[in-house]
N, C-alpha and C. Protein backbone atom coordinates (compact mmCIF):
# COMPACT_ATOMS: atom_id res chain seq x y z
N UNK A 1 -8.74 -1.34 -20.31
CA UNK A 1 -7.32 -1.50 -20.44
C UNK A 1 -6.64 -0.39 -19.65
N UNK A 2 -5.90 -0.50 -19.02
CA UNK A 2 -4.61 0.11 -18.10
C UNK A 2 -3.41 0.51 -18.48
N UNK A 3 -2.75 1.21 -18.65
CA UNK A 3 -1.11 1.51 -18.94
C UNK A 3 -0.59 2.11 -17.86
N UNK A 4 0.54 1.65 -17.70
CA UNK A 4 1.37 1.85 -16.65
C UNK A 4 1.84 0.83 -15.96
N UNK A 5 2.00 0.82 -14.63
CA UNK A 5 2.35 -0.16 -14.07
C UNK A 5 1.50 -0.90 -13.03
N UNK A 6 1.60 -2.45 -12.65
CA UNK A 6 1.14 -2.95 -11.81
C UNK A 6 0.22 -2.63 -10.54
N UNK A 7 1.18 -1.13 -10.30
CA UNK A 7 0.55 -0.82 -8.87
C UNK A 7 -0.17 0.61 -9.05
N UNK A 8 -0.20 0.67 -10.17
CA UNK A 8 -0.82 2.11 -10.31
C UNK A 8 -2.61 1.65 -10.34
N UNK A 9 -2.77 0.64 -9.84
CA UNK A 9 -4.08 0.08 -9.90
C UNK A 9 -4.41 -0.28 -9.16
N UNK A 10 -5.88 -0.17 -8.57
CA UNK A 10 -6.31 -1.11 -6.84
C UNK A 10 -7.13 -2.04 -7.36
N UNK A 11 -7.60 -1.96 -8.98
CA UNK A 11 -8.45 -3.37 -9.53
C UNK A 11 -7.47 -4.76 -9.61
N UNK A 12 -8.62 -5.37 -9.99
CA UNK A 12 -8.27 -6.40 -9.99
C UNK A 12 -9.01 -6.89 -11.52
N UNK A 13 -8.28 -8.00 -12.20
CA UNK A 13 -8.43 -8.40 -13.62
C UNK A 13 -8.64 -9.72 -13.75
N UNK A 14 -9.55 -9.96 -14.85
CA UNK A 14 -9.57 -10.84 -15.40
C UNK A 14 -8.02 -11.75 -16.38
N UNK A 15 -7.30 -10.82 -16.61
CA UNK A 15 -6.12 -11.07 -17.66
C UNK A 15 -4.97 -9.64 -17.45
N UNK A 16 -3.87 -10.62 -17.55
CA UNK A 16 -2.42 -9.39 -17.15
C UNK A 16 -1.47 -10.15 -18.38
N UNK A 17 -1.49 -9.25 -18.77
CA UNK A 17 -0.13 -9.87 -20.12
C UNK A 17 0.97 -8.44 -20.01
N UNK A 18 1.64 -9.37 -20.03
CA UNK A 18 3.23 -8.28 -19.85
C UNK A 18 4.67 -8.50 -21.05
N UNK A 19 4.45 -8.11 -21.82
CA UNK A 19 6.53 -8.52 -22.30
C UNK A 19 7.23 -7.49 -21.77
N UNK A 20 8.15 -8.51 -20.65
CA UNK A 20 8.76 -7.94 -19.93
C UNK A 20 10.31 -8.51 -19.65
N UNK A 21 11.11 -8.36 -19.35
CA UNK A 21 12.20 -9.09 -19.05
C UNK A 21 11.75 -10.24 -17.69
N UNK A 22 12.75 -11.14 -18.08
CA UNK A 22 12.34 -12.64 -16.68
C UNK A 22 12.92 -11.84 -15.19
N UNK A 23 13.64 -10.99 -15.31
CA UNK A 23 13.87 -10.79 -14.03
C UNK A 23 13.22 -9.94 -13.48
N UNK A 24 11.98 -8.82 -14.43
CA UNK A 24 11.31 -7.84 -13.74
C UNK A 24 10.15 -8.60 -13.96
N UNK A 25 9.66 -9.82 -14.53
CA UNK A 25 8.06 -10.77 -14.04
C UNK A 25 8.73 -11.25 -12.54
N UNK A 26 9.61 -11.98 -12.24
CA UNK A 26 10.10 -12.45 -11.30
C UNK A 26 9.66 -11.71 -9.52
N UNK A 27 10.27 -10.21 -9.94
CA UNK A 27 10.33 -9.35 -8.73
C UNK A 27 8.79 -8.39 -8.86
N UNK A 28 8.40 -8.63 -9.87
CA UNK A 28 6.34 -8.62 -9.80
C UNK A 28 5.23 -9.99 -9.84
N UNK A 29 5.90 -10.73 -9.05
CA UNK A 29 5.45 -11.85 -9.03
C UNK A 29 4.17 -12.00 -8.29
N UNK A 30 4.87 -11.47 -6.79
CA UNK A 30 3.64 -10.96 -6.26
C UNK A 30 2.45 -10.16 -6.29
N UNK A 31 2.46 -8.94 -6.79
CA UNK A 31 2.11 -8.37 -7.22
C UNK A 31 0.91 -8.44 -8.57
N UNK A 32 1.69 -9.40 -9.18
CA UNK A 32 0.65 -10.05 -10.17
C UNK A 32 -0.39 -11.02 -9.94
N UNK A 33 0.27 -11.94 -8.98
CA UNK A 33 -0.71 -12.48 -8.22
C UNK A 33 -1.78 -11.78 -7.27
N UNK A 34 -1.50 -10.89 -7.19
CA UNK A 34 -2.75 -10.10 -6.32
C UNK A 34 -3.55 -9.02 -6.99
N UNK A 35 -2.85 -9.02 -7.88
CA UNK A 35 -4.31 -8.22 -8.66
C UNK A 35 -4.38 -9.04 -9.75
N UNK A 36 -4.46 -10.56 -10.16
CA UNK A 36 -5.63 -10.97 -10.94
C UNK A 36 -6.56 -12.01 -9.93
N UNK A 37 -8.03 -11.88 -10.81
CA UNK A 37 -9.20 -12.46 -10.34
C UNK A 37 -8.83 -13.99 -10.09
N UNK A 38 -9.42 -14.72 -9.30
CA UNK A 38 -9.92 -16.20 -9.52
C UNK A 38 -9.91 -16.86 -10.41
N UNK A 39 -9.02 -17.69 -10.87
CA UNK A 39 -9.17 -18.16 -12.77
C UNK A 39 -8.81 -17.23 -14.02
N UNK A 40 -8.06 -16.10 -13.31
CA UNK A 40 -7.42 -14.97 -13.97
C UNK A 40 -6.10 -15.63 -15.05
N UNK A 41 -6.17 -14.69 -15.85
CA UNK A 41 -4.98 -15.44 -16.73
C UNK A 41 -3.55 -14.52 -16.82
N UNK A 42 -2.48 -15.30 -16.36
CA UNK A 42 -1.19 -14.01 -17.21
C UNK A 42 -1.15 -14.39 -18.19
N UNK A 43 -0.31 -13.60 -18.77
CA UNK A 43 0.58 -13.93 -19.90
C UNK A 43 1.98 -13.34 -20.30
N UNK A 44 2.95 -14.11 -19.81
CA UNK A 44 4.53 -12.85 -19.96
C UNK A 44 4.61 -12.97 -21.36
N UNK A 45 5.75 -12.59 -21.49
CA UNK A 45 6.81 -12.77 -22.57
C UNK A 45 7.63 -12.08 -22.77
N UNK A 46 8.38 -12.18 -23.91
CA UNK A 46 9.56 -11.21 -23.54
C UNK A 46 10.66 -12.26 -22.58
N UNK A 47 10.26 -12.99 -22.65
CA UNK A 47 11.15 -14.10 -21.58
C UNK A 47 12.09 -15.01 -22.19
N UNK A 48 14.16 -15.05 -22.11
CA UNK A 48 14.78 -16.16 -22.38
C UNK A 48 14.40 -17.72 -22.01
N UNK A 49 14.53 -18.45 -22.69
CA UNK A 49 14.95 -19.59 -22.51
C UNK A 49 15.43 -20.29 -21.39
N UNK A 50 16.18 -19.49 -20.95
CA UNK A 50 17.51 -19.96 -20.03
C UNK A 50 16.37 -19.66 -18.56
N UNK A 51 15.37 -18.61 -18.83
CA UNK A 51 15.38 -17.99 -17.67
C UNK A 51 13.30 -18.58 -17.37
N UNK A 52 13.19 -19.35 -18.22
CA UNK A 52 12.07 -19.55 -18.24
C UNK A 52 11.21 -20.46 -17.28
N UNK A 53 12.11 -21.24 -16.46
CA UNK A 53 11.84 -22.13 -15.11
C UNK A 53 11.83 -20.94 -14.09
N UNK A 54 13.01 -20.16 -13.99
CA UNK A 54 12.71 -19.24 -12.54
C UNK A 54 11.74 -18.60 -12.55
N UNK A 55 10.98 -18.40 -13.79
CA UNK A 55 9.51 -16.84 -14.00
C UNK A 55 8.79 -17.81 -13.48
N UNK A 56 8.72 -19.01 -14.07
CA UNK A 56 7.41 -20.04 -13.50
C UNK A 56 7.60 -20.26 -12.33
N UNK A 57 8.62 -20.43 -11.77
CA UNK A 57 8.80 -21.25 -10.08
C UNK A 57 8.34 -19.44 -9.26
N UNK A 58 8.67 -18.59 -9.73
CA UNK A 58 8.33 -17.23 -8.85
C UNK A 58 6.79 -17.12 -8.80
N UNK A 59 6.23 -17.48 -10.48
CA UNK A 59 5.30 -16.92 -10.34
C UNK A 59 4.19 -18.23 -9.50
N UNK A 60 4.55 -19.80 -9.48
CA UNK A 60 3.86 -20.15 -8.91
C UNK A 60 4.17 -20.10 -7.47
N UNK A 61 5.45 -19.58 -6.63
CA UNK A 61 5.45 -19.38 -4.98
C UNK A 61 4.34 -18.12 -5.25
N UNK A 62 4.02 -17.61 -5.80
CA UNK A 62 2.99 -16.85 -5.29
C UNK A 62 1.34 -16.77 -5.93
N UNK A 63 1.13 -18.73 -6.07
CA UNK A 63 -0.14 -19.11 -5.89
C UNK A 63 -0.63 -19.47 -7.31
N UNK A 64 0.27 -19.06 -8.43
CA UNK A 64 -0.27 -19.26 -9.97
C UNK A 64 -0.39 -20.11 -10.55
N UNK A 65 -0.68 -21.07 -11.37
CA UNK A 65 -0.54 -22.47 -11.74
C UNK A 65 0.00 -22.45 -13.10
N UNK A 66 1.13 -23.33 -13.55
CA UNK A 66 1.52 -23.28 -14.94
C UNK A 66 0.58 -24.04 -15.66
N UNK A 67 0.10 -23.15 -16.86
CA UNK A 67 -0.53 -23.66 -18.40
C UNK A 67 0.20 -24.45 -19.33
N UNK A 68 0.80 -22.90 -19.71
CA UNK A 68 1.77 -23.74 -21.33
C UNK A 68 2.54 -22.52 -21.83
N UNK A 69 3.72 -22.86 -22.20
CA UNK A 69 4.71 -22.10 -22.86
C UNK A 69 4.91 -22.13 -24.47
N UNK A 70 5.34 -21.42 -25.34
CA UNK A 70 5.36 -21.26 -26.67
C UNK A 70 6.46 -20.74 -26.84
N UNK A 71 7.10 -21.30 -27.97
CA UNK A 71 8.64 -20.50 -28.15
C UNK A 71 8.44 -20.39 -29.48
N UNK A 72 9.60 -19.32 -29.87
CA UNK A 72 10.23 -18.61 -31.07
C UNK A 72 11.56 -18.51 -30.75
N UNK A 73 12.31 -19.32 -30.86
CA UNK A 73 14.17 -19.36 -31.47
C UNK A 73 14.06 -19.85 -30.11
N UNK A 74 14.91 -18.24 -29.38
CA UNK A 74 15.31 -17.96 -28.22
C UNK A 74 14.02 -17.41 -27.06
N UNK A 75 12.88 -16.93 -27.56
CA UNK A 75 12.10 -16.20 -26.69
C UNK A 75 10.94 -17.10 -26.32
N UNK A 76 10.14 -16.95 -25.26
CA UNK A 76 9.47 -17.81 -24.50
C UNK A 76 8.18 -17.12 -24.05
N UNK A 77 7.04 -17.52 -24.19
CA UNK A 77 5.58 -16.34 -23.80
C UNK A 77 5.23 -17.89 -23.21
N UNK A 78 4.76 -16.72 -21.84
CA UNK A 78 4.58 -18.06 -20.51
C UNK A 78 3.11 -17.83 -20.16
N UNK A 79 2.25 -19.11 -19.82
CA UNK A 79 0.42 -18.78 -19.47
C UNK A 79 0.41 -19.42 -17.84
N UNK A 80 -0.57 -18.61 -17.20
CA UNK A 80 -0.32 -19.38 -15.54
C UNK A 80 -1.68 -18.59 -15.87
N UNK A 81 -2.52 -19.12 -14.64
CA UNK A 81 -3.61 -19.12 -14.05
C UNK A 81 -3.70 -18.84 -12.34
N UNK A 82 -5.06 -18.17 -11.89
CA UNK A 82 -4.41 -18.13 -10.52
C UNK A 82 -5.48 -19.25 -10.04
């Protein structure tokens, strides 16, 4: 396990789970995509409703495939694959 941030790392992972706001998964989109493995899994959250198509459309321009989403009220935990 890792703490910190994204780039404080040159590995690469099996699994990246983040609760984070949709607009800072968005602008680490890339980023996330390049450091997980082949069949690697995210997992956000921390993500609105409202904002839950743009995390997916970012995170798949940069190669991820959507799983499945889960909600509570207002909040949204998003699964992509690479």
């Amino acid at each position: 396990m890792i703490h910190g941030t994204i780039n404080d790392t040159d590995k690469k992972f099996d699994l990246i789970v983040g609760n984070l706001l949709a607009e800072i998964i968005e602008n680490l989109a890339y980023e996330i995509s390049q450091k997980l493995n082949k069949n690697g899994i995210f997992i956000g959250a921390g993500i609105i409703r409202k904002k839950e198509k743009d995390v997916i459309n970012a995170l798949e321009k940069n190669g991820l495939k959507y799983i499945e989403s889960k909600y509570i009220d207002e909040w949204v935990l998003i699964k992509l694959t690479k």
